[in-house]
Each structure stands twice: as structure tokens, then as C-alpha cells.
PDB file of N, CA and C in Angstrom:
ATOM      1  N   UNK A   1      76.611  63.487  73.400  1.00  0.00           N
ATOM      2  CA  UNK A   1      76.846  64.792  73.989  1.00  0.00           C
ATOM      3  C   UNK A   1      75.586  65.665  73.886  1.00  0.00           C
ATOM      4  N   UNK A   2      75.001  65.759  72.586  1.00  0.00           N
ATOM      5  CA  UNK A   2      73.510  66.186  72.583  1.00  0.00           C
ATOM      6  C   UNK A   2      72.327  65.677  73.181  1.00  0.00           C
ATOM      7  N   UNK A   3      72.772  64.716  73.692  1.00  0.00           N
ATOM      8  CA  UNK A   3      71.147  64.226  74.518  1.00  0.00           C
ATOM      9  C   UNK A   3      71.753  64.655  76.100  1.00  0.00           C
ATOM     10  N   UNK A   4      73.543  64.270  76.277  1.00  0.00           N
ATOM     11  CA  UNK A   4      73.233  65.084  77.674  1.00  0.00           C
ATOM     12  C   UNK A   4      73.100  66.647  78.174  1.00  0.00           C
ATOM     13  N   UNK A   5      73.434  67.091  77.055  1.00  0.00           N
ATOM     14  CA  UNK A   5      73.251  68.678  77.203  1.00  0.00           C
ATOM     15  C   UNK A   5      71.628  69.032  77.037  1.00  0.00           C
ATOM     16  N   UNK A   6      70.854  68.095  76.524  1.00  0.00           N
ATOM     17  CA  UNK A   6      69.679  68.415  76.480  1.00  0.00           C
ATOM     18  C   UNK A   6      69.014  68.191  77.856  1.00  0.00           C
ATOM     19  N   UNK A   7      69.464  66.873  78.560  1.00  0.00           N
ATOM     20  CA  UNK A   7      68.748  66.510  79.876  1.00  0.00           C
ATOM     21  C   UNK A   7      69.526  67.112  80.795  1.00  0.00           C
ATOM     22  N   UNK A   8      70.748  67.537  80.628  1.00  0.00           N
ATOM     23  CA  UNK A   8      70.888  68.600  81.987  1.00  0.00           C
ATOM     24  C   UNK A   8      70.830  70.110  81.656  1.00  0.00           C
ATOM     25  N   UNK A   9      69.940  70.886  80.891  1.00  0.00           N
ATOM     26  CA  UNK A   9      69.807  71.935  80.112  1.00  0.00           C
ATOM     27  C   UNK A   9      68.028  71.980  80.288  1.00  0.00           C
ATOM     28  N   UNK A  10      67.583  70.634  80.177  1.00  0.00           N
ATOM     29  CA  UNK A  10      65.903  70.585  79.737  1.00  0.00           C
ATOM     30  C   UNK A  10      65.825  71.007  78.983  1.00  0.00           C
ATOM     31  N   UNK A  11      66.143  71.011  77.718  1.00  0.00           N
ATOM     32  CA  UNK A  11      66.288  71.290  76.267  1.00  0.00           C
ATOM     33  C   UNK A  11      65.291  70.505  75.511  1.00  0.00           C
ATOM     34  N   UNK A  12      64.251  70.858  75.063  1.00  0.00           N
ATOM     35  CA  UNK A  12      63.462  69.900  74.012  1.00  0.00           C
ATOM     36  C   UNK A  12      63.629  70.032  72.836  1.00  0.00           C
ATOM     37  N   UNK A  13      64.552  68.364  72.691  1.00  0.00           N
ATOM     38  CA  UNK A  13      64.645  68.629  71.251  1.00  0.00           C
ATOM     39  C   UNK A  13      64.225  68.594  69.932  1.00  0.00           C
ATOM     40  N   UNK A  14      62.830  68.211  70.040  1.00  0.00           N
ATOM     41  CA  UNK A  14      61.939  68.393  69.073  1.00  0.00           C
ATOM     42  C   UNK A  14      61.735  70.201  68.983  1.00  0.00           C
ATOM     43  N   UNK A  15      61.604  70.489  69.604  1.00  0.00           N
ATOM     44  CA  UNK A  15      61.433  72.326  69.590  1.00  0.00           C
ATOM     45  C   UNK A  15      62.921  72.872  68.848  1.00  0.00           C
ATOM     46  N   UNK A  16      63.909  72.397  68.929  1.00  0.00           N
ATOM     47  CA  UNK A  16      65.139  72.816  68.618  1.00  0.00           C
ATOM     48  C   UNK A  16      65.858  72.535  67.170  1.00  0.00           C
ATOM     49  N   UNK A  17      66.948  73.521  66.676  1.00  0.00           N
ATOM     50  CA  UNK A  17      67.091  73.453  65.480  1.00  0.00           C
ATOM     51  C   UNK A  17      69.016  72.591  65.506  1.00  0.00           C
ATOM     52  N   UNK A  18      69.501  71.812  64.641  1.00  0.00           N
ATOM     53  CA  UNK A  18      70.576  71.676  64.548  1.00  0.00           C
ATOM     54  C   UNK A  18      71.272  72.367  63.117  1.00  0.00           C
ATOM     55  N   UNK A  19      71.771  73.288  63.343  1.00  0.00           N
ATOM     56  CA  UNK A  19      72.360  73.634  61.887  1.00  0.00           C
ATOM     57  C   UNK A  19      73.633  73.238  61.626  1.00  0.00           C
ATOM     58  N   UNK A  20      73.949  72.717  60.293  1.00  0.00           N
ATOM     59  CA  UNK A  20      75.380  72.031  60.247  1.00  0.00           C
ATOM     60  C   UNK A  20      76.033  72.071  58.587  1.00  0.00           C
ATOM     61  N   UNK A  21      76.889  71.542  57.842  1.00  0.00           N
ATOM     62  CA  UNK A  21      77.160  71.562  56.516  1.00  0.00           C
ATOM     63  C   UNK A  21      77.721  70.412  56.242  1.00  0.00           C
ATOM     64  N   UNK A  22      77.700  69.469  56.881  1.00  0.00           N
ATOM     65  CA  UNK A  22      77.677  68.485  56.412  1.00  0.00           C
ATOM     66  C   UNK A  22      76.623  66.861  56.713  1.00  0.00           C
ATOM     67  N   UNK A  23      76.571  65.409  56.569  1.00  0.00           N
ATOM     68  CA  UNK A  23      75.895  64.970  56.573  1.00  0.00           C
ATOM     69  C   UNK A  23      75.937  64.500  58.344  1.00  0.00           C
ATOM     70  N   UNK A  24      76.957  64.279  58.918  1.00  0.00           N
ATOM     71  CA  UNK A  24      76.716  64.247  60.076  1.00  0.00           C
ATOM     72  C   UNK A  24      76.385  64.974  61.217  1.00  0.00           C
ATOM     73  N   UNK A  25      76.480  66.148  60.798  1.00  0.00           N
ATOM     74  CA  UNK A  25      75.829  67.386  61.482  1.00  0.00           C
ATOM     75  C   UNK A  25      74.054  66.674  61.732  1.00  0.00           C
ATOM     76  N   UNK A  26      73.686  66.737  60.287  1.00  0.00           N
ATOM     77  CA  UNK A  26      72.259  66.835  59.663  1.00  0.00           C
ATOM     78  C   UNK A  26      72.157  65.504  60.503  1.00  0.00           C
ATOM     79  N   UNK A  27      72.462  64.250  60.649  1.00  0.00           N
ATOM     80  CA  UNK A  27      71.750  63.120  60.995  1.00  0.00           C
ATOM     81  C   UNK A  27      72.047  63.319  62.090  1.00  0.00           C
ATOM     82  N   UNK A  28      72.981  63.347  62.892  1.00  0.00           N
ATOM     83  CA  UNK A  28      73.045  63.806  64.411  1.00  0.00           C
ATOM     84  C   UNK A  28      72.019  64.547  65.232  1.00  0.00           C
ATOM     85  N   UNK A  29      71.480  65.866  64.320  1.00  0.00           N
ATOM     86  CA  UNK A  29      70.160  66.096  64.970  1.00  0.00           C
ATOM     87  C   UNK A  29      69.147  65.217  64.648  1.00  0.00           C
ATOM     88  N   UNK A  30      68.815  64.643  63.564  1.00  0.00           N
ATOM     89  CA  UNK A  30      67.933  63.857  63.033  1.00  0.00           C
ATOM     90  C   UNK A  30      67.402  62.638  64.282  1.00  0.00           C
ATOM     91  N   UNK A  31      68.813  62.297  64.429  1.00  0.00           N
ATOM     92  CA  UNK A  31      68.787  61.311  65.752  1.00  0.00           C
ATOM     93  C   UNK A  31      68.499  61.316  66.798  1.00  0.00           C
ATOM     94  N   UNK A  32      68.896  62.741  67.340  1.00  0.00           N
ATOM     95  CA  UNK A  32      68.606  63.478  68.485  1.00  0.00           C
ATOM     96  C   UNK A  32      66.872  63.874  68.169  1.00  0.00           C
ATOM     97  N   UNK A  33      66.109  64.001  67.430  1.00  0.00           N
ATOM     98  CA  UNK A  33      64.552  64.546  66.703  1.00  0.00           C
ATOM     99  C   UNK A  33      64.789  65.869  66.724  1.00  0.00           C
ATOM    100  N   UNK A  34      65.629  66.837  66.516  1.00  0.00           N
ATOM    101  CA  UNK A  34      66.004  67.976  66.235  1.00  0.00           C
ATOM    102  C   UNK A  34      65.195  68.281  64.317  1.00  0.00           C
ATOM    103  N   UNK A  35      64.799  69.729  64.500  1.00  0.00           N
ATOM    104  CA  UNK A  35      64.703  69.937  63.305  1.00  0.00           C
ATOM    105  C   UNK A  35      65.972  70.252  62.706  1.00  0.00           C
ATOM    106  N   UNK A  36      66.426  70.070  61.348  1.00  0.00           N
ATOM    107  CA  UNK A  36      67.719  70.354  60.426  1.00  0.00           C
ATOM    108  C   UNK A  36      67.856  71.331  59.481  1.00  0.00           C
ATOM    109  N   UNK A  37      68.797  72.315  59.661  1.00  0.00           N
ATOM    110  CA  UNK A  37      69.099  72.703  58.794  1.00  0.00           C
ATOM    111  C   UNK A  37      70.675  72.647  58.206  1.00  0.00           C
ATOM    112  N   UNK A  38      70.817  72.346  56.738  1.00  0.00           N
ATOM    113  CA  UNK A  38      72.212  72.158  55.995  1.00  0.00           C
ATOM    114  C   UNK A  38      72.510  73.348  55.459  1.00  0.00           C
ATOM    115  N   UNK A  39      73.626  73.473  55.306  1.00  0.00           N
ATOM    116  CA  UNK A  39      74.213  74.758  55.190  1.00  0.00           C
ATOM    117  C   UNK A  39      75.325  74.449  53.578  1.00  0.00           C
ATOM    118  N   UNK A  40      75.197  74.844  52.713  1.00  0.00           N
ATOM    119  CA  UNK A  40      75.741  74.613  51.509  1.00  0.00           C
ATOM    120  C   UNK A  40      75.037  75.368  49.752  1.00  0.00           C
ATOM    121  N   UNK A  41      75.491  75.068  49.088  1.00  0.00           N
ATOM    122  CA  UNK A  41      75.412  75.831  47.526  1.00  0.00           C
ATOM    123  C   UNK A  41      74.605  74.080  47.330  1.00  0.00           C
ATOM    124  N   UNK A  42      74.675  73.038  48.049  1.00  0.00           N
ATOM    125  CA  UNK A  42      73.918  72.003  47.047  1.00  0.00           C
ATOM    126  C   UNK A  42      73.521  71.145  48.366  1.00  0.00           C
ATOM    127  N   UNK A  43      72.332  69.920  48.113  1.00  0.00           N
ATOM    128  CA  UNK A  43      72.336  69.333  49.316  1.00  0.00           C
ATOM    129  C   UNK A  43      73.097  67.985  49.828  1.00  0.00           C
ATOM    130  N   UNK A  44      73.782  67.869  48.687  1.00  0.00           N
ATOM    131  CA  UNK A  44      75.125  66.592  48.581  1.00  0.00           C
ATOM    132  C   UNK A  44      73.774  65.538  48.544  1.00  0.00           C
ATOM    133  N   UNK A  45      72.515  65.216  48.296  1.00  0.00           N
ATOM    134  CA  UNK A  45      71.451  64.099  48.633  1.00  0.00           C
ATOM    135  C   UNK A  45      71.285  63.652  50.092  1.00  0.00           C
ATOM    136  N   UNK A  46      71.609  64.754  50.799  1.00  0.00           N
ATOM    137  CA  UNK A  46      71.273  65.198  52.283  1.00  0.00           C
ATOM    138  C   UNK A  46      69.723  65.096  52.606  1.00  0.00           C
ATOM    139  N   UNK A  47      68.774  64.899  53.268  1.00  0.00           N
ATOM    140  CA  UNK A  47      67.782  65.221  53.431  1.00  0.00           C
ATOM    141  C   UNK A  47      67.918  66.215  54.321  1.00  0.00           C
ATOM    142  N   UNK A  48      67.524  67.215  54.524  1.00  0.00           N
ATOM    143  CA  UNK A  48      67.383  68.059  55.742  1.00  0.00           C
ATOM    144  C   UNK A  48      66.423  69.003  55.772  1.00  0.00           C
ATOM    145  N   UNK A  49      65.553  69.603  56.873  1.00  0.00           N
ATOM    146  CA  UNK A  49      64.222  70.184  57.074  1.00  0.00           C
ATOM    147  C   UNK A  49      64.624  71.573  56.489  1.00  0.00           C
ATOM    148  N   UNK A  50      65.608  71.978  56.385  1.00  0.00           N
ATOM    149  CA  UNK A  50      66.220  73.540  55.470  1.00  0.00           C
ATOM    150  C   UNK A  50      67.450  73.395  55.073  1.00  0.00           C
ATOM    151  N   UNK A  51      67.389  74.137  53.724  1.00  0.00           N
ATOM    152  CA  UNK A  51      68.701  73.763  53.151  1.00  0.00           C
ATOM    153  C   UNK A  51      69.005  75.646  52.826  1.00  0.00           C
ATOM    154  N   UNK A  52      70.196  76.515  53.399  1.00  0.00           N
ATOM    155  CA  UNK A  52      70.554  77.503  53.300  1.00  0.00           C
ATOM    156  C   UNK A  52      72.135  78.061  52.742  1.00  0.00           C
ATOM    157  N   UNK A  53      72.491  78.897  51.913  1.00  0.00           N
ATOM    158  CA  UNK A  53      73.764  79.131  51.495  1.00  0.00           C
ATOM    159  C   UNK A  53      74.771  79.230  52.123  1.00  0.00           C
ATOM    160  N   UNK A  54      74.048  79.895  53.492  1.00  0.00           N
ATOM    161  CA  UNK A  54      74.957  80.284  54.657  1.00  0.00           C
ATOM    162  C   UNK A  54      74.466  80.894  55.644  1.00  0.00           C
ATOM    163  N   UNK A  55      74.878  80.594  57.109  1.00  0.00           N
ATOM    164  CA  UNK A  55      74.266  80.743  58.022  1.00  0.00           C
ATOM    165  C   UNK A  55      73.933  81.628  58.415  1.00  0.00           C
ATOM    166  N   UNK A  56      73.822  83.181  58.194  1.00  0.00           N
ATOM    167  CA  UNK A  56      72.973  84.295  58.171  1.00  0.00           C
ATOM    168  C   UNK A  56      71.430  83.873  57.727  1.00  0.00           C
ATOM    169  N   UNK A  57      71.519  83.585  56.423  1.00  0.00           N
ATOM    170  CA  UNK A  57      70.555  83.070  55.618  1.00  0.00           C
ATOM    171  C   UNK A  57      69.967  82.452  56.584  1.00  0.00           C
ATOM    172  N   UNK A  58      70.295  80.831  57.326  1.00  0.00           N
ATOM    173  CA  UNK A  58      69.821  80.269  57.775  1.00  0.00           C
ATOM    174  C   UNK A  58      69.421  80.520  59.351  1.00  0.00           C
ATOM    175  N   UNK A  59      69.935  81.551  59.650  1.00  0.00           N
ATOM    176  CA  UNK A  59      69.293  82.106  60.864  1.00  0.00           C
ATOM    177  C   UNK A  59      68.397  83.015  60.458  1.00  0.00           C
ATOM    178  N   UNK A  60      67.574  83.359  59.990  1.00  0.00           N
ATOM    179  CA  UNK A  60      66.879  84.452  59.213  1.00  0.00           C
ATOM    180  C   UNK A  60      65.578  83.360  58.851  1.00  0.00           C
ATOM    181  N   UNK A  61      66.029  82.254  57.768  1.00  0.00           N
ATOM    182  CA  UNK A  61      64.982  81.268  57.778  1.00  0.00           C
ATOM    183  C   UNK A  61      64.289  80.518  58.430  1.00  0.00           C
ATOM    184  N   UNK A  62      64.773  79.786  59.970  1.00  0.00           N
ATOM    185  CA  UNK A  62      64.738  79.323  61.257  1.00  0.00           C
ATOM    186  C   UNK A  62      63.431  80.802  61.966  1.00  0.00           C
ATOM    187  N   UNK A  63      64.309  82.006  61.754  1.00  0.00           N
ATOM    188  CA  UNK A  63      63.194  82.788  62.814  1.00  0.00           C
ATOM    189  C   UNK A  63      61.917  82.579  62.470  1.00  0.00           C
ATOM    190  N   UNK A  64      61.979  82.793  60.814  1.00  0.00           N
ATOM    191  CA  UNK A  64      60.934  83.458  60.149  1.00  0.00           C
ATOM    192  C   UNK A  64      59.596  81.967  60.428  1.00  0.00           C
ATOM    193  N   UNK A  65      60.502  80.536  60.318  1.00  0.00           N
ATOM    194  CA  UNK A  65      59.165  79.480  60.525  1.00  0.00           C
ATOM    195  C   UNK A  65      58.926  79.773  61.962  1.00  0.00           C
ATOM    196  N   UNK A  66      59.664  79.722  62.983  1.00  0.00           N
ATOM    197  CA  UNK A  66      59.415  79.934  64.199  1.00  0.00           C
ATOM    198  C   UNK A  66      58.670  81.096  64.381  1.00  0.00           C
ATOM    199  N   UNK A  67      58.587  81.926  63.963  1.00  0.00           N
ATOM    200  CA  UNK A  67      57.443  82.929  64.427  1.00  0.00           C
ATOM    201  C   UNK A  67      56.209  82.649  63.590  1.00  0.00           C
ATOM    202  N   UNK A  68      56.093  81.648  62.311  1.00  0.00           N
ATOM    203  CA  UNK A  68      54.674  81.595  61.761  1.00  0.00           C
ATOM    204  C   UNK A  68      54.074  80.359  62.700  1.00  0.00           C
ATOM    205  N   UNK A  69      55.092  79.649  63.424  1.00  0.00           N
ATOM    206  CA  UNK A  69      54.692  78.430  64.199  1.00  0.00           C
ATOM    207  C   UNK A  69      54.002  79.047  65.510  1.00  0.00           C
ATOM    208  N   UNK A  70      54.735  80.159  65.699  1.00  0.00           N
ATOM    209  CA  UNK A  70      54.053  81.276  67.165  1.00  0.00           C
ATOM    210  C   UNK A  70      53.287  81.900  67.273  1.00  0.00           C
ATOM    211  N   UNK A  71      52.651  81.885  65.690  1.00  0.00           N
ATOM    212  CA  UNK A  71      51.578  82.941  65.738  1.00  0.00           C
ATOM    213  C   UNK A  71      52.270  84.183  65.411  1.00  0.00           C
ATOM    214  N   UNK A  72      52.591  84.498  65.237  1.00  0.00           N
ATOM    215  CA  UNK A  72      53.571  86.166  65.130  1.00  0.00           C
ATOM    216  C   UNK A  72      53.760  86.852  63.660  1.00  0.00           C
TER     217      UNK A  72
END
């Protein structure tokens, strides 16, 4: 479903973030080459590119690399 919403969207998903709280969230983008962020108090031995308490947090953390990646 994520690769067709990406090719009829033109969505690049290397540019794009998947945020989720559990492990299939996290590998689903992984798969897709999405950057990851997990959403939890621990990372269950998750790997994921951000690990946040909760998704305020993790929308806040997402801007903040995206604008040092922009120059901004």
C-alpha cells in the first residue's frame, strides 16, 4: 500500500518519514527506505532512525533534522 501511494502520489521515499510504535510500523518503512521514527518509553530492541515518547515530541524532532538538512 506504501509503495503504491508513493508511485501514484510521487512520493520519495527516501525523503519521507514513517512514524509508528511498534515493530512493524518501523520495518515497513525500513522496507519501503523511509526514514523511522518509534514512538514509545523504550525501544523494545527496535532499531529505528528516532526513538520519541510521543508523537508531539516526535513531530518536533522530525522538523528540527529536516530543517538542519535544509539549511535553515
Amino acid at each position: 500500500m506504501l509503495l503504491k501511494a508513493a508511485k501514484d502520489f510521487n512520493i520519495d521515499l527516501t525523503e519521507s518519514w514513517i512514524v509508528g510504535d511498534d515493530k512493524n510500523d518501523i520495518q515497513c518503512g525500513q522496507n519501503a527506505g523511509c526514514q523511522t521514527c518509534l514512538i514509545g518509553k523504550e525501544s523494545k530492541g527496535i532499531q529505528s532512525d528516532l526513538i520519541q515518547i510521543d508523537l508531539l515530541s516526535s513531530v518536533h524532532s522530525i522538523l528540527k533534522i529536516e530543517e538542519k538538512k535544509n539549511g535553515r
